[in-house]
N, C-alpha and C. Protein backbone atom coordinates (compact mmCIF):
# COMPACT_ATOMS: atom_id res chain seq x y z
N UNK A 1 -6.09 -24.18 -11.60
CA UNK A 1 -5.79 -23.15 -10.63
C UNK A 1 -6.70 -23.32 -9.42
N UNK A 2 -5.91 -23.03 -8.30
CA UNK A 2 -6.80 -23.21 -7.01
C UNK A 2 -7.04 -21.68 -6.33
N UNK A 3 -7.98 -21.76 -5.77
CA UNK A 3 -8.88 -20.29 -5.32
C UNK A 3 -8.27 -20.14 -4.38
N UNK A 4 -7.60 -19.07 -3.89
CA UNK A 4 -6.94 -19.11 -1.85
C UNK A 4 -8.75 -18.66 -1.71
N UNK A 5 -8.86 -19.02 -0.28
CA UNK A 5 -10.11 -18.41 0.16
C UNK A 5 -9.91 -17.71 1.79
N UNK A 6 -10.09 -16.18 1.91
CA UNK A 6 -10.05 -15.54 2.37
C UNK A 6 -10.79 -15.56 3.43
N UNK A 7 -10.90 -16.67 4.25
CA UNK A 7 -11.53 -16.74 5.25
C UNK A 7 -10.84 -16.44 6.78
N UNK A 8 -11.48 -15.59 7.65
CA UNK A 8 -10.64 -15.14 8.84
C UNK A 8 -10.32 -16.41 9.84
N UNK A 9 -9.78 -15.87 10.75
CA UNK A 9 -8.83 -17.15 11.52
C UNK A 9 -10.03 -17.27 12.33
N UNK A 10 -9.68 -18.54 13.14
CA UNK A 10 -11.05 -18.37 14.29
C UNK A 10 -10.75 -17.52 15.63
N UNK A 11 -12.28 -17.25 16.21
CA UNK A 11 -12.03 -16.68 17.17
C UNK A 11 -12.36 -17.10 18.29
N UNK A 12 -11.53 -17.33 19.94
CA UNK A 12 -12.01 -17.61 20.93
C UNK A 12 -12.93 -17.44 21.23
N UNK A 13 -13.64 -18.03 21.62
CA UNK A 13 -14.96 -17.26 23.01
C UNK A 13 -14.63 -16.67 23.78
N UNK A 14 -13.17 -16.19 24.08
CA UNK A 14 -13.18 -14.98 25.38
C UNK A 14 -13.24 -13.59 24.30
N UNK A 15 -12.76 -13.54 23.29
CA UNK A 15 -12.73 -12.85 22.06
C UNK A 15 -14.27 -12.27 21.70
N UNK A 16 -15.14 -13.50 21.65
CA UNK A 16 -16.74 -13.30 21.46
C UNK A 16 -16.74 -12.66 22.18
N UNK A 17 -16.80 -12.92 23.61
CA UNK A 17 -17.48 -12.35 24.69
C UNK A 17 -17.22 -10.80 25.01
N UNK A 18 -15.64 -10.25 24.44
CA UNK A 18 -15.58 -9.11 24.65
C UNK A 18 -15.81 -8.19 23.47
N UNK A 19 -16.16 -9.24 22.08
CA UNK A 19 -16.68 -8.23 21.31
C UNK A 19 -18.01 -7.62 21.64
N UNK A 20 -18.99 -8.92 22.20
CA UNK A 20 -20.09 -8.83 22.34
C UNK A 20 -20.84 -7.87 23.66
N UNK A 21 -19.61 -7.49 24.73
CA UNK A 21 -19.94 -6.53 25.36
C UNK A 21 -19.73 -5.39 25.07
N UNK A 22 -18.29 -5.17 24.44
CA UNK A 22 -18.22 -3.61 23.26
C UNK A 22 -20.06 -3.79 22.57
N UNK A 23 -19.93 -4.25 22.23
CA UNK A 23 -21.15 -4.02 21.10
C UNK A 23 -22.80 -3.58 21.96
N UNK A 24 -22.70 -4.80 23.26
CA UNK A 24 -23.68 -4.05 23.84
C UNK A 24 -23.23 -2.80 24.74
N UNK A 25 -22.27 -2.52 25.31
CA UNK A 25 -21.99 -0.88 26.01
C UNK A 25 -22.06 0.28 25.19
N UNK A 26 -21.51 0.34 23.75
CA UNK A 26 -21.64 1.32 22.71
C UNK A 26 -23.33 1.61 22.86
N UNK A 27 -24.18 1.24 22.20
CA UNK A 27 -25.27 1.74 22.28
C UNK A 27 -25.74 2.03 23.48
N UNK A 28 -25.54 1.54 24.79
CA UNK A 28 -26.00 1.49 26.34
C UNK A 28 -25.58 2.89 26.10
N UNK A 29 -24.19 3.08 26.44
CA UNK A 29 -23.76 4.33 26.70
C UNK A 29 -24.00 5.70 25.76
N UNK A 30 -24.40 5.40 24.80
CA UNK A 30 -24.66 6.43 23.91
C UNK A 30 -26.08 7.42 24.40
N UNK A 31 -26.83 5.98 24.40
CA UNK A 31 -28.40 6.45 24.52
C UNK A 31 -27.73 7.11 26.38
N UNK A 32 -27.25 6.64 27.18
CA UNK A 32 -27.12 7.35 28.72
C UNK A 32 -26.35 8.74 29.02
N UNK A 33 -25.56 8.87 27.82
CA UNK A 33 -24.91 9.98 27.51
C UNK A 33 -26.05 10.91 27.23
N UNK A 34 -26.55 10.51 26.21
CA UNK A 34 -27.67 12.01 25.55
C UNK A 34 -28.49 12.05 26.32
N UNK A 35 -28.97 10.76 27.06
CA UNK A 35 -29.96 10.93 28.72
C UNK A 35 -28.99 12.06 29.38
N UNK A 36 -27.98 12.15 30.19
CA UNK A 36 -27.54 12.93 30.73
C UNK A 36 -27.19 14.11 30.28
N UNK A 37 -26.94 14.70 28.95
CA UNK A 37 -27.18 15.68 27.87
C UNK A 37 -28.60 16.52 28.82
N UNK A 38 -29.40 15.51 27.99
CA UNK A 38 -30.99 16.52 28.70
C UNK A 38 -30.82 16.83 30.01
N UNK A 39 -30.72 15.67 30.86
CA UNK A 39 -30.47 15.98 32.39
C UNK A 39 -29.90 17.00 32.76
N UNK A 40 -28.93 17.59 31.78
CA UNK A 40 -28.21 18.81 32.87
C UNK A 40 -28.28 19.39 31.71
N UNK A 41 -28.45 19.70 30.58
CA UNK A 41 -29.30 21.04 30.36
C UNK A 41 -30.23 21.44 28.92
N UNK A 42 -30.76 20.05 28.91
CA UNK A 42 -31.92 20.23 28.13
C UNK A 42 -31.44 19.97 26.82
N UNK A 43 -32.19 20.37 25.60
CA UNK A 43 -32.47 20.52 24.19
C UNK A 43 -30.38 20.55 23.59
N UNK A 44 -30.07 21.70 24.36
CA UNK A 44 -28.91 21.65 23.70
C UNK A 44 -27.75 20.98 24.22
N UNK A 45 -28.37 20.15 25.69
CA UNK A 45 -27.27 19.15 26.11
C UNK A 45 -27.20 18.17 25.18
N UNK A 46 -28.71 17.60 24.36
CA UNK A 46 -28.68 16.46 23.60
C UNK A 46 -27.78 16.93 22.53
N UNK A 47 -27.91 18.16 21.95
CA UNK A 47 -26.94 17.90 20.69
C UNK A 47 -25.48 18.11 21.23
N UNK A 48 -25.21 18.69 21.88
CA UNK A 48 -23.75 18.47 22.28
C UNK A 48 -23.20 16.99 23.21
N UNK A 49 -24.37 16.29 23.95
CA UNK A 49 -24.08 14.87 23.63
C UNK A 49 -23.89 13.63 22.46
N UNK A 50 -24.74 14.94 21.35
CA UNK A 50 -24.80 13.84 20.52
C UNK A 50 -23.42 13.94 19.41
N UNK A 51 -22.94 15.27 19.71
CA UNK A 51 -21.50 15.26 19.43
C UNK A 51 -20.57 14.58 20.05
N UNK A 52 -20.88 14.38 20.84
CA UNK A 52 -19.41 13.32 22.08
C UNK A 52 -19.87 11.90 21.34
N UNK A 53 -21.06 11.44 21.38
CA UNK A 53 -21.14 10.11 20.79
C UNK A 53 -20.96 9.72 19.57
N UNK A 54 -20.77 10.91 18.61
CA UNK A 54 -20.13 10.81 16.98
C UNK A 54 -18.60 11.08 17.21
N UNK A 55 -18.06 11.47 18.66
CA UNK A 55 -16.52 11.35 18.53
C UNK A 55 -16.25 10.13 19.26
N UNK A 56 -17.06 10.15 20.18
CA UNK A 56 -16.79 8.67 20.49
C UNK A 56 -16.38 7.24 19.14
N UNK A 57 -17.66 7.60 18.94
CA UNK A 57 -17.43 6.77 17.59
C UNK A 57 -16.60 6.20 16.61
N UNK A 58 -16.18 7.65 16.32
CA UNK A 58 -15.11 8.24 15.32
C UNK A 58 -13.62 7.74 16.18
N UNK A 59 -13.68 7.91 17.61
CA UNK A 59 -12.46 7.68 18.47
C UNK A 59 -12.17 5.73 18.28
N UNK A 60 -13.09 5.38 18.22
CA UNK A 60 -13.30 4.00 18.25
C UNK A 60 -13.05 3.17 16.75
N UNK A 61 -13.68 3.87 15.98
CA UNK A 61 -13.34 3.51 14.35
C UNK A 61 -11.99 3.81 13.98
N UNK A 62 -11.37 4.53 14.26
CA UNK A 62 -10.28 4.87 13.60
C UNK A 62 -9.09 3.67 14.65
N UNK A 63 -9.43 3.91 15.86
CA UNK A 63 -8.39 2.83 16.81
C UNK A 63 -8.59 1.54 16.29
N UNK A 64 -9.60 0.98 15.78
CA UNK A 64 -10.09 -0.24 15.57
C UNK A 64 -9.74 -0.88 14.43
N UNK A 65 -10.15 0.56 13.22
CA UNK A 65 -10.38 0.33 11.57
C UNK A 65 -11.27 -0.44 11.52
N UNK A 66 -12.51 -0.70 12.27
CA UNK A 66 -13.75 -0.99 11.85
C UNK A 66 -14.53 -1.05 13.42
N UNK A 67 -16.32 -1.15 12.82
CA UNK A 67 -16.76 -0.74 14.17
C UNK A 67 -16.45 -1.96 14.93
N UNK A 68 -17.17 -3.30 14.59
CA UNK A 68 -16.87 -4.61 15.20
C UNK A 68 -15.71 -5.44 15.14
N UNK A 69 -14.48 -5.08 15.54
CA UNK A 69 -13.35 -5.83 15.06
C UNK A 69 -13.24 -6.92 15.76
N UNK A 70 -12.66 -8.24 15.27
CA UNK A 70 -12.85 -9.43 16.00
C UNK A 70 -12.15 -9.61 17.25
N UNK A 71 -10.53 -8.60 17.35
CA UNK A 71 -9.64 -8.94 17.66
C UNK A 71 -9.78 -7.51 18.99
N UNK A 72 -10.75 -7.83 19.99
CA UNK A 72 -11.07 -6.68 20.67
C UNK A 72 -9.99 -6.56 22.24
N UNK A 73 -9.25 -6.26 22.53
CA UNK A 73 -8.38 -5.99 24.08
C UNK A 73 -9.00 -6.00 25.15
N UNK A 74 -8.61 -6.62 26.12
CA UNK A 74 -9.01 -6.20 27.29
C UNK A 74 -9.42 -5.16 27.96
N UNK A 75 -8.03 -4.26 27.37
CA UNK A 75 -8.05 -2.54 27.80
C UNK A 75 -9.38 -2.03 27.19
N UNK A 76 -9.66 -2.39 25.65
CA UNK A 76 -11.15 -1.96 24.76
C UNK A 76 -12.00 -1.86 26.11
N UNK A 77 -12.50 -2.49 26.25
CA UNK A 77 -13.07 -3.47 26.39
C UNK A 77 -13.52 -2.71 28.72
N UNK A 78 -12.25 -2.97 29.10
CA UNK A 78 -12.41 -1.92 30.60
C UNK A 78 -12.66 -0.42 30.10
N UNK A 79 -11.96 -0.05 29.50
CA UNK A 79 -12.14 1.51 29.47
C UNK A 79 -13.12 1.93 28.42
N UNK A 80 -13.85 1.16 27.69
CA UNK A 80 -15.42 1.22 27.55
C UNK A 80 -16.75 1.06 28.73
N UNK A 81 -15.71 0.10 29.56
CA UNK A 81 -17.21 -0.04 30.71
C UNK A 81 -16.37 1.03 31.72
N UNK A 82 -15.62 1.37 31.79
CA UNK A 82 -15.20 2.59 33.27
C UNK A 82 -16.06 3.85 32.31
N UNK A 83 -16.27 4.17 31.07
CA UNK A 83 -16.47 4.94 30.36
C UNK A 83 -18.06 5.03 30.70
N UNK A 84 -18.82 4.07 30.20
CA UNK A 84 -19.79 3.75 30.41
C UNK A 84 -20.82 3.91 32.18
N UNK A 85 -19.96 3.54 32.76
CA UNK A 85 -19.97 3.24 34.47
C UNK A 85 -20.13 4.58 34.98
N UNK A 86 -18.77 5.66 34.52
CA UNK A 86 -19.12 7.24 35.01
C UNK A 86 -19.97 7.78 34.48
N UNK A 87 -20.83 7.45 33.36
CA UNK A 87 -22.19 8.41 32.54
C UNK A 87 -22.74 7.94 33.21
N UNK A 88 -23.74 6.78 33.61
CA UNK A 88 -24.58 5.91 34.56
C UNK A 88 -24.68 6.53 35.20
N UNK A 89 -23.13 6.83 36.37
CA UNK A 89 -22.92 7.00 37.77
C UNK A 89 -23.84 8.95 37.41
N UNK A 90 -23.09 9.83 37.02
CA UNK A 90 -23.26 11.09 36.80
C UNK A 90 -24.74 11.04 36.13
N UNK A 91 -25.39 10.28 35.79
CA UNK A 91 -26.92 10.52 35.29
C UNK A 91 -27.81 10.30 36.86
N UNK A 92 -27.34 9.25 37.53
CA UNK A 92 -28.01 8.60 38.71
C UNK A 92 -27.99 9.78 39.77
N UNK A 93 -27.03 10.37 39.56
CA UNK A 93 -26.47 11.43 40.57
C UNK A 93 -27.43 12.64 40.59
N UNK A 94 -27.03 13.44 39.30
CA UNK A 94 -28.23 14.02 38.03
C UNK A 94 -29.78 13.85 38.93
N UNK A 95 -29.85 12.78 38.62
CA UNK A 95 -31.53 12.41 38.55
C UNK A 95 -32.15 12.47 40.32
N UNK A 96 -30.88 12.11 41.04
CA UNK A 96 -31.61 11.65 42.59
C UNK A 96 -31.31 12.93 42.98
């Protein structure tokens, strides 16, 4: 008897590249979110940021069915960094 072996297909490098920016914007934006939490209004902005970033999450896991999926979209992928881009923008704003 022969073993099938369950090994995944390969993946492009344009594929890498947009897993690998999901992966670095998720944490970017998380930690800039609960930055902007405090920024506009302290102690209980962080926990109600830190609720948006467990739905975030949760918004992302369930679209995905896992956190790092290999097979990441373009669309993922923009509307994580437009996502990302308006917390930045609204913290910078915030802060100056």
């Amino acid at each position: 008897m022969t073993e099938v072996q369950n090994t995944p297909a390969p993946t492009t490098v344009q594929q890498d590249v947009r897993a690998g920016v999901v992966a670095a914007l998720m944490p970017f934006g998380a930690g800039m979110l609960l930055t902007l939490g405090y920024a506009w209004i302290g102690i209980f902005g962080i926990v109600l940021a830190a609720l948006g970033v467990a739905g975030w999450g949760f918004w992302w896991r369930s679209k995905h069915q896992q956190w790092f999926p290999e097979q990441v979209t373009t669309g993922s992928v923009v509307a994580q960094t437009v996502l990302v881009a308006v917390i930045t923008f609204l913290l910078f704003v915030t802060i100056s």
